[in-house]
N, C-alpha and C. Protein backbone atom coordinates (compact mmCIF):
# COMPACT_ATOMS: atom_id res chain seq x y z
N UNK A 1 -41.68 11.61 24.47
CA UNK A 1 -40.52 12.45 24.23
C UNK A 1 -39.26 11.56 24.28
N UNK A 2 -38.56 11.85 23.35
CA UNK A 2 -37.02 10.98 23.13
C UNK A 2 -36.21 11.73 24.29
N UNK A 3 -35.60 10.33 24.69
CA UNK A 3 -34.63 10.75 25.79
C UNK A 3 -33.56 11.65 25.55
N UNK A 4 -32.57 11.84 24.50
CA UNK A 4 -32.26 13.15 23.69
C UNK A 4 -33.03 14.75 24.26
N UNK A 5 -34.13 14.42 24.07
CA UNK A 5 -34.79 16.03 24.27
C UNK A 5 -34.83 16.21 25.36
N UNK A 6 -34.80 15.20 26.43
CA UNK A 6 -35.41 15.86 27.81
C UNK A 6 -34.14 16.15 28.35
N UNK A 7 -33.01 16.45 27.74
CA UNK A 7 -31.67 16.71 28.90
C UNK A 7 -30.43 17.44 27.73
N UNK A 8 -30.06 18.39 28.02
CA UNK A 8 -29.21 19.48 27.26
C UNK A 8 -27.99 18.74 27.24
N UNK A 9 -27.48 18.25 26.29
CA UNK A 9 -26.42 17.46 26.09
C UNK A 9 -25.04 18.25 25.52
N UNK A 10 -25.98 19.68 25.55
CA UNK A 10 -24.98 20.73 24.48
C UNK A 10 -23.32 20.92 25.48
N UNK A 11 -23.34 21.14 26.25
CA UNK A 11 -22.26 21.36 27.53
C UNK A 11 -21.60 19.96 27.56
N UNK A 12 -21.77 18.79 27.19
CA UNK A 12 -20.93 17.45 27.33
C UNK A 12 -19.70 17.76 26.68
N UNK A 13 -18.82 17.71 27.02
CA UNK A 13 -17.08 18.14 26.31
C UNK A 13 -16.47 16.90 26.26
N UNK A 14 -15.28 16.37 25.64
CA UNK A 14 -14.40 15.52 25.89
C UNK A 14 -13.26 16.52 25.16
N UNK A 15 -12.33 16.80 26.21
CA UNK A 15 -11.58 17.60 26.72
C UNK A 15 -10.02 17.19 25.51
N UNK A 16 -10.17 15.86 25.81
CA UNK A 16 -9.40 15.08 25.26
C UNK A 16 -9.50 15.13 24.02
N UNK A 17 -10.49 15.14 22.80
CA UNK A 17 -10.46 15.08 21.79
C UNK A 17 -9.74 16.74 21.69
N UNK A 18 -10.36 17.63 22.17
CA UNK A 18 -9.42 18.98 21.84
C UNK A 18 -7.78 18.69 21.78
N UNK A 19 -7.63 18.17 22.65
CA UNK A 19 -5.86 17.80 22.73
C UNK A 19 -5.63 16.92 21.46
N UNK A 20 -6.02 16.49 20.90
CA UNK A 20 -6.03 15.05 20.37
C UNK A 20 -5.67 15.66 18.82
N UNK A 21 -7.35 16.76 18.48
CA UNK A 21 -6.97 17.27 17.43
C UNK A 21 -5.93 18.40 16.88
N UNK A 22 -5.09 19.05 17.94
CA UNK A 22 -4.96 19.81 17.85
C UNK A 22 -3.40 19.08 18.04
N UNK A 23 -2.72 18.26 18.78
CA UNK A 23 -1.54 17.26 18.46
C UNK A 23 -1.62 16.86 17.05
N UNK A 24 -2.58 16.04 16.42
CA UNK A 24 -2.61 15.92 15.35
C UNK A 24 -2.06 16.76 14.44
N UNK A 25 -2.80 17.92 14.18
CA UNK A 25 -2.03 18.69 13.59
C UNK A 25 -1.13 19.28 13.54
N UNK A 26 -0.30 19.66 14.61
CA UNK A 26 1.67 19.20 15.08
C UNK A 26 1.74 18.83 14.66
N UNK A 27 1.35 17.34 14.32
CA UNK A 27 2.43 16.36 13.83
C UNK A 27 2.39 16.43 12.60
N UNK A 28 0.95 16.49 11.83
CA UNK A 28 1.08 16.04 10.37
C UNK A 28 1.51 17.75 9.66
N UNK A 29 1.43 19.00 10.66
CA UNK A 29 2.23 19.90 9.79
C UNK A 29 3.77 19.52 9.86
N UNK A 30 4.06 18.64 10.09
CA UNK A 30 5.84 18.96 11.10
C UNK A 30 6.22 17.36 10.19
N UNK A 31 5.40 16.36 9.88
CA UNK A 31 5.74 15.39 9.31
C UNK A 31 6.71 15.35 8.28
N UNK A 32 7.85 14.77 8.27
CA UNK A 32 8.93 14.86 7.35
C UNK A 32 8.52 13.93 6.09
N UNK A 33 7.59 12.83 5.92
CA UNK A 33 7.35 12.32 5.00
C UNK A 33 5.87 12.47 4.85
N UNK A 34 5.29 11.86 3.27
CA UNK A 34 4.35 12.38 2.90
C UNK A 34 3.45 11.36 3.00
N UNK A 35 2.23 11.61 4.05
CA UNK A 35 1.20 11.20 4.27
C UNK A 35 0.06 11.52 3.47
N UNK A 36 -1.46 10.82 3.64
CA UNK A 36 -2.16 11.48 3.09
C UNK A 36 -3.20 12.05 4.05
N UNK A 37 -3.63 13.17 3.79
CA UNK A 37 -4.14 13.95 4.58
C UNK A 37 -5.96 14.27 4.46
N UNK A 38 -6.08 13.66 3.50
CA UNK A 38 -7.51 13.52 2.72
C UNK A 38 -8.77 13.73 4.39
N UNK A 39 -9.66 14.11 4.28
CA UNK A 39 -10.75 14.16 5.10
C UNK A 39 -11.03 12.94 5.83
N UNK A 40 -10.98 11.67 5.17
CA UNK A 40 -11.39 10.61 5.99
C UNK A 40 -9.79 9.85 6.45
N UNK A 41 -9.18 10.28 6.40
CA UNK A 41 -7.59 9.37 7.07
C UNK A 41 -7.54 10.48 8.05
N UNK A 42 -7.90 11.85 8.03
CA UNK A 42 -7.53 12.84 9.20
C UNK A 42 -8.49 12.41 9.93
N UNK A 43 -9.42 12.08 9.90
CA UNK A 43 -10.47 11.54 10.75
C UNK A 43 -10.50 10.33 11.57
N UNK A 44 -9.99 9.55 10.32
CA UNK A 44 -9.53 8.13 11.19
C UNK A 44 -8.15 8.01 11.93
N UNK A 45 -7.39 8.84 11.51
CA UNK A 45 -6.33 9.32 12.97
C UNK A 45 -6.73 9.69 14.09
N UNK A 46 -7.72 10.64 14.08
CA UNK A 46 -8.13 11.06 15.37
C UNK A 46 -9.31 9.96 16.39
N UNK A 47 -9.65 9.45 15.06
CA UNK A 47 -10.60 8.30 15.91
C UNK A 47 -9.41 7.38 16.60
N UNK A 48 -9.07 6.86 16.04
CA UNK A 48 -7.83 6.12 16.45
C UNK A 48 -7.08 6.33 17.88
N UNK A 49 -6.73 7.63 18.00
CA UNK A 49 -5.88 8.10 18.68
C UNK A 49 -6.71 8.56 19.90
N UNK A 50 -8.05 9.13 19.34
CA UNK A 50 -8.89 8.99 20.89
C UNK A 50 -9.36 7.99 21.81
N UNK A 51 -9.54 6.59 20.47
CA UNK A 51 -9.93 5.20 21.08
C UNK A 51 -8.68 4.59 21.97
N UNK A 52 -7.75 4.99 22.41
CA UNK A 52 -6.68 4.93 23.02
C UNK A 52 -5.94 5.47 23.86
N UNK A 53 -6.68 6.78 24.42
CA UNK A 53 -6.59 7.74 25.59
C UNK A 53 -7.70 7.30 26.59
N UNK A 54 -7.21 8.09 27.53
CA UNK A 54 -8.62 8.30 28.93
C UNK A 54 -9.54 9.50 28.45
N UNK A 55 -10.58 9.80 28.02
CA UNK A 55 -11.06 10.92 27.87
C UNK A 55 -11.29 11.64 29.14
N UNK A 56 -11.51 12.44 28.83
CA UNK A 56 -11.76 13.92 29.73
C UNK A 56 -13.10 15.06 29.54
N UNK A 57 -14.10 14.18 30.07
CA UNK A 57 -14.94 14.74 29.91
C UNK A 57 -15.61 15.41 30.72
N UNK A 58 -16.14 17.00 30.36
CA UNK A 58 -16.90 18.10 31.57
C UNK A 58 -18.07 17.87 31.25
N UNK A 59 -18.58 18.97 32.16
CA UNK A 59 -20.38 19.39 31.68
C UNK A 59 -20.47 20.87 32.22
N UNK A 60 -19.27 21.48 33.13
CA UNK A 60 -19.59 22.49 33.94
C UNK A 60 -18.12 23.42 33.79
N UNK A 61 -18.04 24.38 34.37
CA UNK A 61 -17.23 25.08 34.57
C UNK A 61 -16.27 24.28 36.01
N UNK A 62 -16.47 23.93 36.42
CA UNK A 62 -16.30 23.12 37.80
C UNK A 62 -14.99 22.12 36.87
N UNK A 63 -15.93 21.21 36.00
CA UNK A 63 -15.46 20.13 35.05
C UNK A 63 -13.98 21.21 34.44
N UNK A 64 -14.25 21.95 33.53
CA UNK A 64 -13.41 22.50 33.06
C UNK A 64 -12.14 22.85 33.85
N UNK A 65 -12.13 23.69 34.79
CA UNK A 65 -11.17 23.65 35.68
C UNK A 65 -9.98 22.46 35.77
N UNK A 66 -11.05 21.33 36.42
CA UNK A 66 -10.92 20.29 36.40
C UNK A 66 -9.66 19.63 35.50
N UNK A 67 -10.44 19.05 34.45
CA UNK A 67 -9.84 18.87 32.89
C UNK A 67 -8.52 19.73 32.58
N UNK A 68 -8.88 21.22 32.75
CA UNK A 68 -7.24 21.73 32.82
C UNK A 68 -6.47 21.52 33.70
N UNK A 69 -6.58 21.52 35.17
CA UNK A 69 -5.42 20.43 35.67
C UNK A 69 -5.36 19.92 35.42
N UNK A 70 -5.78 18.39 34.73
CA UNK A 70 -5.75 17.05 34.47
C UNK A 70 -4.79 17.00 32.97
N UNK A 71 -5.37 17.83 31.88
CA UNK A 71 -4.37 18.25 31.05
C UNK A 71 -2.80 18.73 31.20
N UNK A 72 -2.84 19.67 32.17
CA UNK A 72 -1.07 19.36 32.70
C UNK A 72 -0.71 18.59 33.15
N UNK A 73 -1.04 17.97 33.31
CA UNK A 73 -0.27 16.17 33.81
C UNK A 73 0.33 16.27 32.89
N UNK A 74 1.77 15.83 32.80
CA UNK A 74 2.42 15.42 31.79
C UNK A 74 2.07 13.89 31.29
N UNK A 75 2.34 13.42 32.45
CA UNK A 75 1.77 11.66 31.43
C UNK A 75 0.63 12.14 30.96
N UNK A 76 -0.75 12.60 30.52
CA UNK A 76 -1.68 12.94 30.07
C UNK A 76 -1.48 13.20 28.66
N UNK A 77 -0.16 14.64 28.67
CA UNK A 77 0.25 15.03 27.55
C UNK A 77 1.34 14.20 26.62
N UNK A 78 1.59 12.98 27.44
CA UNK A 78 2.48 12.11 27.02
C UNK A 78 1.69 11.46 26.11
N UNK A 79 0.82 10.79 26.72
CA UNK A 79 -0.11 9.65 26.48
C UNK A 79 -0.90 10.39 24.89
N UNK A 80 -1.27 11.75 24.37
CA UNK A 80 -1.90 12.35 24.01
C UNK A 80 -0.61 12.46 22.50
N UNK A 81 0.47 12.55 22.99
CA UNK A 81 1.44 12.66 21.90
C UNK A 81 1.48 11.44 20.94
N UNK A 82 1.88 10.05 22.04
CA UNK A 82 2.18 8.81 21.48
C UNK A 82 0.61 8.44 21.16
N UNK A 83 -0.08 8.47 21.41
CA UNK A 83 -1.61 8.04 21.00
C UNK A 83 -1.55 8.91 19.25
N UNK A 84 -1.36 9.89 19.23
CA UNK A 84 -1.37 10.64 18.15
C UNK A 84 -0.59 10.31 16.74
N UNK A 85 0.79 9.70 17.45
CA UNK A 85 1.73 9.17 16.64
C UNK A 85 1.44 7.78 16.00
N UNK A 86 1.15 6.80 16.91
CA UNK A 86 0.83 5.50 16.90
C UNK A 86 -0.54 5.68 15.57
N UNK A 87 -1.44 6.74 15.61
CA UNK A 87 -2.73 6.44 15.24
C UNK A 87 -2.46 6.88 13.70
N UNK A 88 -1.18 7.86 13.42
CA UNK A 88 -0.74 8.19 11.95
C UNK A 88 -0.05 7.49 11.57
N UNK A 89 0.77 6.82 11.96
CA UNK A 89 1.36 5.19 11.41
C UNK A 89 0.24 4.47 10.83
N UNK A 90 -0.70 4.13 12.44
CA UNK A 90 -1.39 2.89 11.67
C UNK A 90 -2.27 3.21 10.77
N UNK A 91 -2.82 4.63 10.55
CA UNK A 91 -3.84 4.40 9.41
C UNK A 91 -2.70 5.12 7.59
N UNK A 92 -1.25 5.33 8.39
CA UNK A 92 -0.52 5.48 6.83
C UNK A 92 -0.32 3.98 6.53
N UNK A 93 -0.66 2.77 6.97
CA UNK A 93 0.13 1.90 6.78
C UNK A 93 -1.00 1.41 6.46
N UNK A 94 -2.59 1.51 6.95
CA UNK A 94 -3.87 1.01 6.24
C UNK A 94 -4.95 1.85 6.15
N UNK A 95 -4.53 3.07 4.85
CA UNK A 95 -6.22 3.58 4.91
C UNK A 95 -7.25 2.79 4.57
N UNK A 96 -8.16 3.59 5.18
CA UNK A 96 -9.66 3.11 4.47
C UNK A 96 -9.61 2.69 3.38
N UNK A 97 -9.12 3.71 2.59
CA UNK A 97 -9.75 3.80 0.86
C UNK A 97 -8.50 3.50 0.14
N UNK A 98 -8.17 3.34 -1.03
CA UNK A 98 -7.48 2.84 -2.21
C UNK A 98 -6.20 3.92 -2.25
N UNK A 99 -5.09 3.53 -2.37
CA UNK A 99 -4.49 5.33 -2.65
C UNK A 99 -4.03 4.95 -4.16
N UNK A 100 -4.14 5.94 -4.36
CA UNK A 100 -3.97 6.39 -5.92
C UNK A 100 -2.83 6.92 -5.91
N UNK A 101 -1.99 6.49 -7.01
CA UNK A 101 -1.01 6.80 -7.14
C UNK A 101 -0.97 7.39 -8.80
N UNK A 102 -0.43 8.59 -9.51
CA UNK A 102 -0.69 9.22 -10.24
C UNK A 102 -0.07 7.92 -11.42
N UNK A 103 -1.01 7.84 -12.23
CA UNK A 103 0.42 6.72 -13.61
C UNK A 103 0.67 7.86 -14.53
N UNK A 104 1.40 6.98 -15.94
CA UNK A 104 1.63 7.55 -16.84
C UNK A 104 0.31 8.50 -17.74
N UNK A 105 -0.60 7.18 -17.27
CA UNK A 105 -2.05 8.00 -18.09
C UNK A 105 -2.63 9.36 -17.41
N UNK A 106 -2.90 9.13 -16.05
CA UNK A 106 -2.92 10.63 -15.39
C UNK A 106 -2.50 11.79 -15.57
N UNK A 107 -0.99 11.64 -15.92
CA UNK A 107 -0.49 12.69 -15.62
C UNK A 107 -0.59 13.51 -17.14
N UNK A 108 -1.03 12.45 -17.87
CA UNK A 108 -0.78 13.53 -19.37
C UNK A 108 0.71 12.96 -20.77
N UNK A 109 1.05 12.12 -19.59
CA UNK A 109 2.12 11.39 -20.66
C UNK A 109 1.84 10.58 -21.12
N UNK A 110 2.83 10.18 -22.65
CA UNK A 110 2.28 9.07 -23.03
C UNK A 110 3.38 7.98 -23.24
C-alpha cells in the first residue's frame, strides 16, 4: 500500500494560500495598469507569493482556531500584502509565456 493511502491527507490546509489567493485578487481587481491575467501568470503569482510567506498550516479544528489568530497578526497580513505585490511585478516583468501583442495583421487592418 502507497504511503498516500494509509493516512487522510484530505484535512491538510495551508491557511496561507487562502489569504494569498484571495489578496491577489484585491490587487489585480484594483490594479490601475494592465496586467495579464491569463490562467498561468495568475498562478504563477500565487506560486510566487506563497514561496515567500510562512505558511499556515492545520489538520484540525484546534489548527484552525489557531491559524485564525495567527492570521490577525498584522505583520502576517502585512507580509501577505507585500508578498502579493512583489509576486505581480515580478511575473508582469517575466511571464512564462510570450505576450502577444495584437499587430496590424491581427487586428484586421491592412
Amino acid at each position: 500500500m502507497a504511503f498516500m493511502d494509509k493516512y487522510d491527507f484530505e484535512n491538510l490546509k495551508n491557511a496561507g494560500e487562502e489569504m494569498v489567493v484571495q489578496e491577489l485578487g484585491n490587487q489585480l481587481e484594483s490594479c490601475p495598469i494592465a496586467i495579464c491575467m491569463c490562467n498561468e501568470c495568475v498562478l504563477d503569482m500565487a506560486a510566487v507569493a506563497l514561496n515567500n510567506i510562512r505558511p499556515l498550516y492545520r489538520v484540525s479544528l484546534l489548527g484552525t482556531l489557531y491559524t485564525a489568530t495567527a492570521m490577525d497578526e498584522k505583520t502576517y497580513a502585512v507580509s501577505i500584502k507585500n508578498a502579493v505585490s512583489e509576486a505581480i511585478e515580478k511575473v508582469q516583468k517575466n511571464p512564462s509565456h510570450d505576450i502577444v501583442e495584437e499587430s496590424a495583421d491581427e487586428s484586421g487592418e491592412d
